[in-house]
C-alpha atoms as a PDB file:
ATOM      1  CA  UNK A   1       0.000   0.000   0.000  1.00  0.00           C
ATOM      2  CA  UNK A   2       1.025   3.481  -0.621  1.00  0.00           C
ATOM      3  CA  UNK A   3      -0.481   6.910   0.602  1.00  0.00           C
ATOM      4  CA  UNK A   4      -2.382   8.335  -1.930  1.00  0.00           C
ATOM      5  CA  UNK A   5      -3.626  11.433  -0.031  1.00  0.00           C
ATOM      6  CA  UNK A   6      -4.993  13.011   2.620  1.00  0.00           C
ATOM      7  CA  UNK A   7      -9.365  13.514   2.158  1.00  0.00           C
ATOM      8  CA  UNK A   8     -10.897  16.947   3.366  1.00  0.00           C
ATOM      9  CA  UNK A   9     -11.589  15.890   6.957  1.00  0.00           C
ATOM     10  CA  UNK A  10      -8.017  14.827   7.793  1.00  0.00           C
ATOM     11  CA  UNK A  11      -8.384  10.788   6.745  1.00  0.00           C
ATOM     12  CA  UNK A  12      -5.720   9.199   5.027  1.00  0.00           C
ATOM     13  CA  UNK A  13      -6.294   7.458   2.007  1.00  0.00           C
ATOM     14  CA  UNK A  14      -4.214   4.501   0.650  1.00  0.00           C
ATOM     15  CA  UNK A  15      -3.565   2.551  -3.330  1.00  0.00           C
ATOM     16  CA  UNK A  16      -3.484  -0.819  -3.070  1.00  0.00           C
ATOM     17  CA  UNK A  17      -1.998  -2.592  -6.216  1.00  0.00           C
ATOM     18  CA  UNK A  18      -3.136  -6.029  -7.827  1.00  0.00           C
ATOM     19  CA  UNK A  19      -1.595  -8.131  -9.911  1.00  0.00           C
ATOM     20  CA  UNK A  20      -2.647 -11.111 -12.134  1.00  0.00           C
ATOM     21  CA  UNK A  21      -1.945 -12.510 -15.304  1.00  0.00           C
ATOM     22  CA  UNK A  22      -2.122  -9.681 -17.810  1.00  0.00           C
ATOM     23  CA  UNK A  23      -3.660  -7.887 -15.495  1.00  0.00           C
ATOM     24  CA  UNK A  24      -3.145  -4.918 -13.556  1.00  0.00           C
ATOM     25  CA  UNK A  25      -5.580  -3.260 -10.925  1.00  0.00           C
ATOM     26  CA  UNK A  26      -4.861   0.219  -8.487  1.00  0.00           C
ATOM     27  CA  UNK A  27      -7.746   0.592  -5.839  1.00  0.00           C
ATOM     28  CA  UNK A  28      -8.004   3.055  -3.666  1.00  0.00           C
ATOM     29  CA  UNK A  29      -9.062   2.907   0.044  1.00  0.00           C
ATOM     30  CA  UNK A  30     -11.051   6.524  -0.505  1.00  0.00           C
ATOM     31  CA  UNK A  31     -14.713   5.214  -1.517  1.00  0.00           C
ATOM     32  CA  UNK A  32     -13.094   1.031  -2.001  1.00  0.00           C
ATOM     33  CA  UNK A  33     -12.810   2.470  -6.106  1.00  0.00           C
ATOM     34  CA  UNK A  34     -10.950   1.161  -8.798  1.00  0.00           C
ATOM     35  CA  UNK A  35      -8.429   3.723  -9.678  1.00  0.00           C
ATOM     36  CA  UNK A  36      -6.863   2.453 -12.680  1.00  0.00           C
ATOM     37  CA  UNK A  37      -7.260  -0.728 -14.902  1.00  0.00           C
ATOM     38  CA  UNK A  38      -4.465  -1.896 -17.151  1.00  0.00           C
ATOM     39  CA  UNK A  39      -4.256  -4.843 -19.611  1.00  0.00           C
ATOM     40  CA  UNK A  40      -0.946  -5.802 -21.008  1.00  0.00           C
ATOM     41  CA  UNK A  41      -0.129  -5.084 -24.177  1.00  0.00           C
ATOM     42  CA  UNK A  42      -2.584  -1.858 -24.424  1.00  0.00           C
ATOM     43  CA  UNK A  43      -0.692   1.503 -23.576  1.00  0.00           C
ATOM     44  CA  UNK A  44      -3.665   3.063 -22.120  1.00  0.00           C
ATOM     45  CA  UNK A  45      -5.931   2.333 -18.638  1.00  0.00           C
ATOM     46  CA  UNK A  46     -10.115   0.852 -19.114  1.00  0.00           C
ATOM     47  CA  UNK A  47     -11.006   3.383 -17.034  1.00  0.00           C
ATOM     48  CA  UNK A  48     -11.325   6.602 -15.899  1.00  0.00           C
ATOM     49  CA  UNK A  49      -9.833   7.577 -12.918  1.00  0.00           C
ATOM     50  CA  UNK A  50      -7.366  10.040 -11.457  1.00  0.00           C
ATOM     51  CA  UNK A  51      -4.061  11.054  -9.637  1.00  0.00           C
ATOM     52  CA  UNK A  52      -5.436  13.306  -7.462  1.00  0.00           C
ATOM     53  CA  UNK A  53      -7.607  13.183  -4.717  1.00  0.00           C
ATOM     54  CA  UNK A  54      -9.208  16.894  -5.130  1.00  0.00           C
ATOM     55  CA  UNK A  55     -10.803  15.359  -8.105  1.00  0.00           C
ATOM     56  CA  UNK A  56     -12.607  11.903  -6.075  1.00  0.00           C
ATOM     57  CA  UNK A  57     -13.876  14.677  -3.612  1.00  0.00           C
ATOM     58  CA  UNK A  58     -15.108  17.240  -6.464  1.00  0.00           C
ATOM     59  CA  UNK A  59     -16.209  16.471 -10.186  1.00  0.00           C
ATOM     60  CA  UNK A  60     -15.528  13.022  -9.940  1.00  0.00           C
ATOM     61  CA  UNK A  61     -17.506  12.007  -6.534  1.00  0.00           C
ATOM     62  CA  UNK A  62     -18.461   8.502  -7.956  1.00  0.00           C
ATOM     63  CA  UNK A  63     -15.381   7.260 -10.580  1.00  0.00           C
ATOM     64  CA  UNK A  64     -15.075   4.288 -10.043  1.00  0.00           C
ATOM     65  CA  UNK A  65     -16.435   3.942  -6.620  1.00  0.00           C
ATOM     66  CA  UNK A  66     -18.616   1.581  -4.745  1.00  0.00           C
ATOM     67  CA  UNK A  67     -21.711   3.629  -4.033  1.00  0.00           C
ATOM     68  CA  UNK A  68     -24.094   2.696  -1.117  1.00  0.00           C
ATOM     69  CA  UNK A  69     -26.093   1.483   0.928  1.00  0.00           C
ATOM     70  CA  UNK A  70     -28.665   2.600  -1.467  1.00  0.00           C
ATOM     71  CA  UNK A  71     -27.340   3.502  -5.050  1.00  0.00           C
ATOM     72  CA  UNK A  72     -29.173   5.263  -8.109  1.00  0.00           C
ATOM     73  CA  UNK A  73     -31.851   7.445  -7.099  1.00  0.00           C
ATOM     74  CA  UNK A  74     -34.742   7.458  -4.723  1.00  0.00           C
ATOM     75  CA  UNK A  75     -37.627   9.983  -5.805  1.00  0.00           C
ATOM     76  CA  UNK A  76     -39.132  12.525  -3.745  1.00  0.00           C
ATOM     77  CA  UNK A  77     -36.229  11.631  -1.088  1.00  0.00           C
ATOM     78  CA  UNK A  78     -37.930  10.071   1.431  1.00  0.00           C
ATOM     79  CA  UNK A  79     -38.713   5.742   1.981  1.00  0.00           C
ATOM     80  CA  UNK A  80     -41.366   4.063   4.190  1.00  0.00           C
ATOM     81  CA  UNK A  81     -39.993   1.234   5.846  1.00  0.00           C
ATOM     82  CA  UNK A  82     -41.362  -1.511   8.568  1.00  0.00           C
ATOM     83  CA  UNK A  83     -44.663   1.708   9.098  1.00  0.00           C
ATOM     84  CA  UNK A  84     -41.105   4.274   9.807  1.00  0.00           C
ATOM     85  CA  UNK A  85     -41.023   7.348   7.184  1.00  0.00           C
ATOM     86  CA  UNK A  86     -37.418   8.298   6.781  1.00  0.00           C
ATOM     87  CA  UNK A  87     -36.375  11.710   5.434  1.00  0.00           C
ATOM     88  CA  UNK A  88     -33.179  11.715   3.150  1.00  0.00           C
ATOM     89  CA  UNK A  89     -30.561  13.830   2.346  1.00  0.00           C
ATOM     90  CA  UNK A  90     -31.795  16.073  -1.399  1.00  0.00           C
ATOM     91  CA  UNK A  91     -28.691  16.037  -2.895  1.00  0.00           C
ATOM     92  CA  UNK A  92     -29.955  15.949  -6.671  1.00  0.00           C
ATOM     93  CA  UNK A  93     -32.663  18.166  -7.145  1.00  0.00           C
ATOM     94  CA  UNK A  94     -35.861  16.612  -5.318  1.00  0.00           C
ATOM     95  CA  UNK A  95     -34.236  12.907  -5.131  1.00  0.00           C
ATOM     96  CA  UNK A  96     -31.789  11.264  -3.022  1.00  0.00           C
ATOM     97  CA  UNK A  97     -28.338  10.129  -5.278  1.00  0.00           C
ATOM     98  CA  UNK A  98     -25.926   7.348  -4.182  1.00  0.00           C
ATOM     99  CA  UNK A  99     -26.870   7.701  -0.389  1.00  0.00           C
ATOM    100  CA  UNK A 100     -26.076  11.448  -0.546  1.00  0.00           C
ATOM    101  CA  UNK A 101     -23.019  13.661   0.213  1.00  0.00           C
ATOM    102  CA  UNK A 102     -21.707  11.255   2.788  1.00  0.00           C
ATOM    103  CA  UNK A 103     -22.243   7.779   1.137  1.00  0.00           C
ATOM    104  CA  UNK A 104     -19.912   4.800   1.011  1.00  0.00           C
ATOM    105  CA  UNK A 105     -18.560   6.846  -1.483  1.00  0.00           C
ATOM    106  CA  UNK A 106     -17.293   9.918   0.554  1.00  0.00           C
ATOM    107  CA  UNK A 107     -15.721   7.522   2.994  1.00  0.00           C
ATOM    108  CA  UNK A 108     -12.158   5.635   3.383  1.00  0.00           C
ATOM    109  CA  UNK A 109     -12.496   2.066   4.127  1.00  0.00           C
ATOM    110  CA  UNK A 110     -11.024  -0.553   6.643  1.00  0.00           C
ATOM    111  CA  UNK A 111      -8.248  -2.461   4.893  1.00  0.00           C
ATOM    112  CA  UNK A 112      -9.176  -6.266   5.866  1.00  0.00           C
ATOM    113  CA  UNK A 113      -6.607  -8.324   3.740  1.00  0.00           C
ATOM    114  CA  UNK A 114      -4.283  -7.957   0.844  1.00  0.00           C
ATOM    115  CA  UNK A 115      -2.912 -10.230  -1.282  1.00  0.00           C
ATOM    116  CA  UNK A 116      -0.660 -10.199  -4.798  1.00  0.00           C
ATOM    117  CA  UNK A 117      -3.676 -10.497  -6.542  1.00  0.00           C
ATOM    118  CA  UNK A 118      -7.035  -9.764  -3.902  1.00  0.00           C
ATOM    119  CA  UNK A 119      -7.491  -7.104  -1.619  1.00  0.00           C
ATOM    120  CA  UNK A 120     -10.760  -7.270   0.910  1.00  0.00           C
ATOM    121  CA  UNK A 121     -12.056  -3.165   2.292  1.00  0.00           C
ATOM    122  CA  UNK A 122     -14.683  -3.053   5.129  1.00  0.00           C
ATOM    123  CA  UNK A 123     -16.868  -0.179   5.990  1.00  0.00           C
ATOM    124  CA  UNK A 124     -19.126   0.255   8.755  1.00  0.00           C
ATOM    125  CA  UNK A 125     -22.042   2.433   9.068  1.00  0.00           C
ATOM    126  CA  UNK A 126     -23.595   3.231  11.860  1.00  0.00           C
ATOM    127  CA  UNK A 127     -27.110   3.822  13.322  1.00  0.00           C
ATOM    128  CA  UNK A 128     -28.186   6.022  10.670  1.00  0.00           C
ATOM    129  CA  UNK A 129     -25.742   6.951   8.287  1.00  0.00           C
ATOM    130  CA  UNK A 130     -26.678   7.767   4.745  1.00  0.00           C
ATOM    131  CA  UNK A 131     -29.835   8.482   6.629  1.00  0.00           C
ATOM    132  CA  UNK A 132     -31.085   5.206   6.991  1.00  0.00           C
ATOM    133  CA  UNK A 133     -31.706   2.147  10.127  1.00  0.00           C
ATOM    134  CA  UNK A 134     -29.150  -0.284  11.568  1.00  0.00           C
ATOM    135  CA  UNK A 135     -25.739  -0.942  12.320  1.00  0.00           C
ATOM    136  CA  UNK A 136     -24.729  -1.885   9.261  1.00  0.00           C
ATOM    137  CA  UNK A 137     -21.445  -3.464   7.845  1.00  0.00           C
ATOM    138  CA  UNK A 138     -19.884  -3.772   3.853  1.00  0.00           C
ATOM    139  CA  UNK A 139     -17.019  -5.771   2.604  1.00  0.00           C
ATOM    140  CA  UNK A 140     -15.991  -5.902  -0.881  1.00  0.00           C
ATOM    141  CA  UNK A 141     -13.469  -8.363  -2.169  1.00  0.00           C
ATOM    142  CA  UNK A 142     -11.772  -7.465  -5.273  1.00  0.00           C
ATOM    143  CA  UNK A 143     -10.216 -10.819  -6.770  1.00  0.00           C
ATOM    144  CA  UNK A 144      -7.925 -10.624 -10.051  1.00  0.00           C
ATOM    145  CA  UNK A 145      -7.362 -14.136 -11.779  1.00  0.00           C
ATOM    146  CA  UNK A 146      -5.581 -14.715 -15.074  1.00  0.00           C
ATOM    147  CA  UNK A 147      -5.413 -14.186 -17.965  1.00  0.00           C
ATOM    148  CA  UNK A 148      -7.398 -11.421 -17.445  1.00  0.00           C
ATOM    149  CA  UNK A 149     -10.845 -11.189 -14.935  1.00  0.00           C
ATOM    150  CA  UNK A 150     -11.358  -9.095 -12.382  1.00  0.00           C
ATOM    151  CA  UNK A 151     -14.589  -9.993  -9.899  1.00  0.00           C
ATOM    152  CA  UNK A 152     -15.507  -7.848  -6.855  1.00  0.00           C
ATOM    153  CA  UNK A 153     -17.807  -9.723  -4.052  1.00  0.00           C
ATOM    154  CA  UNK A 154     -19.959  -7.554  -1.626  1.00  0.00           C
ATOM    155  CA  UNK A 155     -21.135  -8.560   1.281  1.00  0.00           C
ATOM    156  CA  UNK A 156     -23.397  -6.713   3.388  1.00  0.00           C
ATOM    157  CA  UNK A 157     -25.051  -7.358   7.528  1.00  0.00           C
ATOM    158  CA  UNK A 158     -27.229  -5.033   9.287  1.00  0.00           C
ATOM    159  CA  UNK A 159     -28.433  -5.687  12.823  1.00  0.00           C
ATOM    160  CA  UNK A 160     -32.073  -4.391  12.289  1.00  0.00           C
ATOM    161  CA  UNK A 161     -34.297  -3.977   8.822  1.00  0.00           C
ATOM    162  CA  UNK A 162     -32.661  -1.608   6.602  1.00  0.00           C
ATOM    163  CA  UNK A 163     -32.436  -1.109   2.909  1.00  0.00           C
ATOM    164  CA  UNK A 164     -29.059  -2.328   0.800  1.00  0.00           C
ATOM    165  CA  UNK A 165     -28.550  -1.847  -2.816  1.00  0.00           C
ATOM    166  CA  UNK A 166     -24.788  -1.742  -3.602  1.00  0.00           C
ATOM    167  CA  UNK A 167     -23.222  -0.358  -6.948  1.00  0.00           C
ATOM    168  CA  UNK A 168     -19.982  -0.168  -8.354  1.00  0.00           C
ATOM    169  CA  UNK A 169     -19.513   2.911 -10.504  1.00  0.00           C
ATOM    170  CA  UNK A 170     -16.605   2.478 -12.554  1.00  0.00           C
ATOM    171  CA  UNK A 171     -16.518   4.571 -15.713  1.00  0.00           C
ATOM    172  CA  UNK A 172     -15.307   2.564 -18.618  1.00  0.00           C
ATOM    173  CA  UNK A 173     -13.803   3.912 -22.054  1.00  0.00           C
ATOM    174  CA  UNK A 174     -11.657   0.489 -23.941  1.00  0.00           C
ATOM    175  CA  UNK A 175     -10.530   3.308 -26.530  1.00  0.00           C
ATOM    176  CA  UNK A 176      -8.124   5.169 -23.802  1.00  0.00           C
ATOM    177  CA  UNK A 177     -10.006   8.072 -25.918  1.00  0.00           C
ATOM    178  CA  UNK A 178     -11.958  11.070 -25.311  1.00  0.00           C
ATOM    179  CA  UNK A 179     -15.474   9.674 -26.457  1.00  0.00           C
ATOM    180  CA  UNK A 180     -17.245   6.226 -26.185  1.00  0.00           C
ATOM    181  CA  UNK A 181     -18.187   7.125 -30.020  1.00  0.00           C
ATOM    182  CA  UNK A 182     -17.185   3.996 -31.750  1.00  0.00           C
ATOM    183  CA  UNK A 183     -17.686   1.707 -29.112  1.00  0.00           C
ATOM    184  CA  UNK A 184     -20.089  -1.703 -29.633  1.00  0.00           C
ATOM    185  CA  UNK A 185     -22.605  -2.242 -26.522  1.00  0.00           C
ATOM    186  CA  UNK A 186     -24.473  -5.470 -26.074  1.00  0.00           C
ATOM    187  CA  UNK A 187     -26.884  -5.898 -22.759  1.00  0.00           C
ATOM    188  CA  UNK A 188     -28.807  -8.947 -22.505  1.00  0.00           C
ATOM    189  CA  UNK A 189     -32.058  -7.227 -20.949  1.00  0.00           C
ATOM    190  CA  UNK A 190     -35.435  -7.129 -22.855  1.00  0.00           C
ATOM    191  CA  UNK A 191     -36.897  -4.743 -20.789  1.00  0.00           C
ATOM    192  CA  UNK A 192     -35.875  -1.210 -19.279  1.00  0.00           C
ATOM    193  CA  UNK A 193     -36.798   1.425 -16.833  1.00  0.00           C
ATOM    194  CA  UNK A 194     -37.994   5.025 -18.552  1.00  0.00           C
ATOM    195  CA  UNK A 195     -37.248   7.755 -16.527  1.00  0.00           C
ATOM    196  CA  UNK A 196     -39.035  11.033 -16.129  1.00  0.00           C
ATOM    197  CA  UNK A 197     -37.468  14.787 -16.245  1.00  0.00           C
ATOM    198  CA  UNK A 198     -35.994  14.221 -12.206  1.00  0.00           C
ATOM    199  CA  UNK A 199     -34.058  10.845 -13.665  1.00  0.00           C
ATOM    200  CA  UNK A 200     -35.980   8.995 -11.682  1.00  0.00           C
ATOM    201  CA  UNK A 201     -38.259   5.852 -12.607  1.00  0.00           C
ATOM    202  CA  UNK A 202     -41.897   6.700 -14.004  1.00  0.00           C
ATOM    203  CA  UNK A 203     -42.909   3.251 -12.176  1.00  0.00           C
ATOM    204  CA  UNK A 204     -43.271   1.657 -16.007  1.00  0.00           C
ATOM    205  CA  UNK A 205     -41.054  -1.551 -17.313  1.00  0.00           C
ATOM    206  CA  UNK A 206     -41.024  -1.045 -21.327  1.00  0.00           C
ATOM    207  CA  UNK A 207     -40.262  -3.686 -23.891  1.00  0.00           C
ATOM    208  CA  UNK A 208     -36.892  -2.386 -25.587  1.00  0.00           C
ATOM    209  CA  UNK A 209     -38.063  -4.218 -28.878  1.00  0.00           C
ATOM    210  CA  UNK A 210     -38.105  -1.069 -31.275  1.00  0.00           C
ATOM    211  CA  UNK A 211     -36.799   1.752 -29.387  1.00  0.00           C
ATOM    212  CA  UNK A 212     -33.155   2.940 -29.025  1.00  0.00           C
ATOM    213  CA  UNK A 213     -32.823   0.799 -25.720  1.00  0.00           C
ATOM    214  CA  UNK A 214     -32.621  -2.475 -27.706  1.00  0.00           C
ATOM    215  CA  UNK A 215     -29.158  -3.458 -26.856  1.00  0.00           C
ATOM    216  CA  UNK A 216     -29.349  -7.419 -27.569  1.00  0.00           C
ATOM    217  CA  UNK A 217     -27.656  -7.670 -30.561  1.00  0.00           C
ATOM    218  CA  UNK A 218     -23.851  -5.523 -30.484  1.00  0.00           C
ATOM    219  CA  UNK A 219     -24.714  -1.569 -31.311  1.00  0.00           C
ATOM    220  CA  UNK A 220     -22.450   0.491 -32.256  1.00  0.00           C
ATOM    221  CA  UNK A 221     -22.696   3.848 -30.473  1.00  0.00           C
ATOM    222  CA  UNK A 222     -22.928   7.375 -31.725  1.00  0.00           C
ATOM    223  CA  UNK A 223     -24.424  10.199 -32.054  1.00  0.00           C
ATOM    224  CA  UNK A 224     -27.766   8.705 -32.726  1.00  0.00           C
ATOM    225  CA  UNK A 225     -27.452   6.444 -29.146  1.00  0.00           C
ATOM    226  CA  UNK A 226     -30.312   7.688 -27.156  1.00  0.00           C
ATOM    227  CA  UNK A 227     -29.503   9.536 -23.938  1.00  0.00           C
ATOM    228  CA  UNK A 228     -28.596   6.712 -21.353  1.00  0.00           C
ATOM    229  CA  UNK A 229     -29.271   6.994 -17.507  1.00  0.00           C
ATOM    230  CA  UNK A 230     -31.207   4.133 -17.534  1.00  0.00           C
ATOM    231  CA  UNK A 231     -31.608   0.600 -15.682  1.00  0.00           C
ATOM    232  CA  UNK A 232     -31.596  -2.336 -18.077  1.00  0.00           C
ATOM    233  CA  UNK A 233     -34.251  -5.195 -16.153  1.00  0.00           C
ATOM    234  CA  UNK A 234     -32.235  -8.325 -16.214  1.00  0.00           C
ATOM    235  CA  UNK A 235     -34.422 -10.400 -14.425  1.00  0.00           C
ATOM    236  CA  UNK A 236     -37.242  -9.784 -11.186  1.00  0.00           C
ATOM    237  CA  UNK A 237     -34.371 -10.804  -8.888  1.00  0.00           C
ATOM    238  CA  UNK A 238     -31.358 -12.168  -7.756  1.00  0.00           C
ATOM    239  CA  UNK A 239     -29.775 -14.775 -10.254  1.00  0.00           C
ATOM    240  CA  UNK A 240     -26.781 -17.178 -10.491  1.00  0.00           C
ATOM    241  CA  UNK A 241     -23.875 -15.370 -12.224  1.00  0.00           C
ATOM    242  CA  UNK A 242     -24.293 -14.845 -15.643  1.00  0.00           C
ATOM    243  CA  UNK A 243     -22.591 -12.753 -18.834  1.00  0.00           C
ATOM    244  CA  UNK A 244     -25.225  -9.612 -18.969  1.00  0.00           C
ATOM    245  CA  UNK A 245     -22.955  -7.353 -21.075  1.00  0.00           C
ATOM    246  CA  UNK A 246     -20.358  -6.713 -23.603  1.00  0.00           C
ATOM    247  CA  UNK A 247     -18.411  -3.430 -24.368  1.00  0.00           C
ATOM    248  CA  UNK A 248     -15.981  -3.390 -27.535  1.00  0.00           C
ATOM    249  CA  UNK A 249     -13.548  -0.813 -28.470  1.00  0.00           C
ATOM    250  CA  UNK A 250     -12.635   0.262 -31.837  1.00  0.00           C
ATOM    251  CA  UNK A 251      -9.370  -0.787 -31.433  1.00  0.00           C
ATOM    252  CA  UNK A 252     -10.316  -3.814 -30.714  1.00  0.00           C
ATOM    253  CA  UNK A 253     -10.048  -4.265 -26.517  1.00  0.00           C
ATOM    254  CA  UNK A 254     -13.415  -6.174 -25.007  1.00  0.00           C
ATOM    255  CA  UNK A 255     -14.897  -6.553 -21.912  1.00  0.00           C
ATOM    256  CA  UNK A 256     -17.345  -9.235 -20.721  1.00  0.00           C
ATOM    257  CA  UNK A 257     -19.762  -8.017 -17.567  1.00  0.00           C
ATOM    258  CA  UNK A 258     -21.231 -10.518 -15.577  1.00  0.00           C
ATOM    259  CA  UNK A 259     -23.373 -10.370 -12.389  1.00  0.00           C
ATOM    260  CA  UNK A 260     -26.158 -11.858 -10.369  1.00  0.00           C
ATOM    261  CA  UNK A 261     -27.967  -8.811  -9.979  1.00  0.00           C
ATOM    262  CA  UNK A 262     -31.109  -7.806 -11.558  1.00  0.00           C
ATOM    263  CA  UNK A 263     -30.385  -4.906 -12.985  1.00  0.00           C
ATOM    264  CA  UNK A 264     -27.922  -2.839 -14.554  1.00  0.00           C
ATOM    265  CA  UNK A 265     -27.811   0.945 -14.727  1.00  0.00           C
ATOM    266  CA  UNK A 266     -26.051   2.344 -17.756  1.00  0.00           C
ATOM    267  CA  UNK A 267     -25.276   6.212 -17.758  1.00  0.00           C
ATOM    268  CA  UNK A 268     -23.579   7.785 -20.926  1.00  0.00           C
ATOM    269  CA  UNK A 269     -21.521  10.540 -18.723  1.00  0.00           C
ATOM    270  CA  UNK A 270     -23.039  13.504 -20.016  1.00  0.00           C
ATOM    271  CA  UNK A 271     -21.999  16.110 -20.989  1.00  0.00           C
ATOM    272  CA  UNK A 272     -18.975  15.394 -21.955  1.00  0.00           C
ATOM    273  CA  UNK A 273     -19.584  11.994 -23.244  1.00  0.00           C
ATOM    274  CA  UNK A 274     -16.143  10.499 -21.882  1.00  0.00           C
ATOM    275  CA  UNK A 275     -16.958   7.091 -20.785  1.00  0.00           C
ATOM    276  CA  UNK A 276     -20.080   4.769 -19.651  1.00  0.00           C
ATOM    277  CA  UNK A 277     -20.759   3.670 -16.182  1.00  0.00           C
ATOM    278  CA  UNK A 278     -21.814   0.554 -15.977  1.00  0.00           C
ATOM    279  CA  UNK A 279     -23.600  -0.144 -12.846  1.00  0.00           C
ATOM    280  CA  UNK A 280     -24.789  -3.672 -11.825  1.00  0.00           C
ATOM    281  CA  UNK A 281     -27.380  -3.134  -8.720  1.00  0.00           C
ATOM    282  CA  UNK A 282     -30.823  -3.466  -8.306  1.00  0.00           C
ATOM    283  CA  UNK A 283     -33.718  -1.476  -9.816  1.00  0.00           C
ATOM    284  CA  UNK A 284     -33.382   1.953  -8.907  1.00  0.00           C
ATOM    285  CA  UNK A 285     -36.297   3.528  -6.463  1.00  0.00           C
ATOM    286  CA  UNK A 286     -37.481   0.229  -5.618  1.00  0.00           C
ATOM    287  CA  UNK A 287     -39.017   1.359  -1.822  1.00  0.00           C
ATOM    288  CA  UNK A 288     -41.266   3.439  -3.740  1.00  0.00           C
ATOM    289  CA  UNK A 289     -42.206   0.995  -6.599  1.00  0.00           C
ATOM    290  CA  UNK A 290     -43.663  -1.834  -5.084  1.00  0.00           C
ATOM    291  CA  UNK A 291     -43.520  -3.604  -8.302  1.00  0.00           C
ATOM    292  CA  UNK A 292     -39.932  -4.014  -8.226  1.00  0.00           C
ATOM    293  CA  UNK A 293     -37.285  -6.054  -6.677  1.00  0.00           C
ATOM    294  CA  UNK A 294     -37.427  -5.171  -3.433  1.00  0.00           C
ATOM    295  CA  UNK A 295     -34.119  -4.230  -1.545  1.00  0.00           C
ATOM    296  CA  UNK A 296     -34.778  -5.029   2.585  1.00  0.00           C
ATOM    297  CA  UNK A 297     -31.838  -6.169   4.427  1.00  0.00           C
ATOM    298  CA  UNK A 298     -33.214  -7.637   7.108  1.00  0.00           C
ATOM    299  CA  UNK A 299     -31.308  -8.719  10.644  1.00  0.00           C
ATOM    300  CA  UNK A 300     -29.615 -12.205  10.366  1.00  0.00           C
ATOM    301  CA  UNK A 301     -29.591 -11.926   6.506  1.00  0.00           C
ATOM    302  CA  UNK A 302     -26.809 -11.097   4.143  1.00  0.00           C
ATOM    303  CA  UNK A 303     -26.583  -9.261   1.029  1.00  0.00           C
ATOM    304  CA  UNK A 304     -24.527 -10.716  -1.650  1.00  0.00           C
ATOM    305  CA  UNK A 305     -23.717  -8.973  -4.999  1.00  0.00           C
ATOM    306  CA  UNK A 306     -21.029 -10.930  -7.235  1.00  0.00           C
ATOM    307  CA  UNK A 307     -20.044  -8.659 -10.608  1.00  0.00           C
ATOM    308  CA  UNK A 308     -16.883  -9.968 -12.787  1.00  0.00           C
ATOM    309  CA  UNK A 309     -15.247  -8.254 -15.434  1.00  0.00           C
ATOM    310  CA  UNK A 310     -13.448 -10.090 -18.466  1.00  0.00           C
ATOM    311  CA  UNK A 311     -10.928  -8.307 -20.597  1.00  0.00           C
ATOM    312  CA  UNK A 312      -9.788  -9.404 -23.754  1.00  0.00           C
ATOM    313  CA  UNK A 313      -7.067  -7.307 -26.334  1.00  0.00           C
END
């Protein structure tokens, strides 16, 4: 481990370095990110990240980060759960985002174990942090194997009913470029989640078939992709691990997205159009959609989110 900087509130924040095959990973104890992604034999990093801490606490709050206990958005900022109404931070206009200002994001992690190649961060949050029930506590296990895979494992406890829906938020351009113009997107979801002028879901599951979210077969992106904040349904709940997604650079470097999640947000990183998050979690606003896959962490259970990356030059 080295120090990688010092956050706002005094808190020192650490790189930790994995190796693997033709693989190369830099995390980051400030918000358990990935900082950096390398694949031998292509001179530029997956994705986006930086060298300087000012930036993970400014423009780029979520790069690469694991967001939490309740990523995406929740409408109208508030949740009903077990009869309790619980008022949340308004961080994004009228909704709640990532667990607001002070999320697992905005917070340097417990170093559990490190390996060559696997490196386990804990977080604890307490009695109502991110605005929400329970002692609650996070690991996340970031595992390289060779030639080339990458999977991170969260786990998540709370002592009473809370809510838990974990993301990772990695940013992902396979160009090293300034656009994801070029690049050839395949998700493996036949429905999706519109969203109305807040970002937030209108409550509706669409068909993709014949609008501009019908990812199944590889599209290549442009100008003409549709704007993209959007969850992709992958299935009504938690699955086995399976291949949901495939991202392909012009220059010809792939990845292969797998999780056992039911959804997976994709965001096109407007304005500037840099690089795609790729966000495997549950659906977004589920305490207010009923509908949905609900996300209750109750005492004695454990959340488990399994997402695995596969690179290819």
């Amino acid at each position: 481990m080295q120090v990688f900087g010092t956050t706002k509130d005094g808190k020192t924040a650490h790189t930790i370095t994995l190796r693997a095959g033709d693989l190369t990973v830099t995390l980051l104890t400030y918000g358990a990110r990935v900082q950096d992604l390398r694949l031998a034999g292509v001179d530029h990093g997956l994705t986006v990240g930086s060298d300087d801490l000012a930036d993970y606490e400014g423009a780029m709050l979520y790069h690469g980060a694991i967001v939490g206990p309740v990523a995406n958005r929740i409408s109208t900022a508030r949740v009903r759960l077990d009869g309790m109404m619980y008022e949340l931070e308004r961080n994004d206009g009228q909704a709640h985002l990532h667990s607001g200002s002070e999320g697992a994001h905005a917070q340097v992690w417990d170093v559990v174990a490190v390996t060559q190649n696997a490196a386990t961060l804990a977080l604890d949050m307490p009695d109502g942090f991110a605005g929400l029930p329970g002692q609650r506590r996070v690991t996340a296990t970031f595992t390289l194997s060779a030639p080339a895979t990458l999977t991170l494992t969260i786990n998540a406890t709370s002592d009473t009913t809370s809510l838990m829906n974990i993301a990772n938020h990695s940013y992902w351009n396979l160009d090293g470029s300034g656009t994801w113009h070029g690049h050839r997107l395949r998700i493996a979801a036949d429905h999706y989640l519109p969203i109305d002028d807040a970002f937030c879901p209108t409550g509706d599951v669409l068909d993709v078939t014949g609008t501009g979210m019908d990812f199944r077969a590889a599209t290549v992106l442009g100008a003409q992709t549709p704007p993209l904040d959007h969850n992709f349904c992958l299935s009504e709940g938690v699955e086995p691990l399976r291949d949901v997604l495939s991202l392909t650079g012009q220059g010809g470097v792939g990845m292969v997205m797998a999780t056992n999640m039911p959804g997976l947000q994709v965001f096109d990183g407007r304005p500037q159009h840099d690089a795609l998050a790729i966000e495997a979690q549950h659906w977004p606003d589920a305490p207010n959609n009923a509908h949905f896959p609900q996300i209750k962490l109750r005492a004695g259970a454990t959340y488990a989110q399994v997402t695995r990356w596969t690179f290819a030059g």
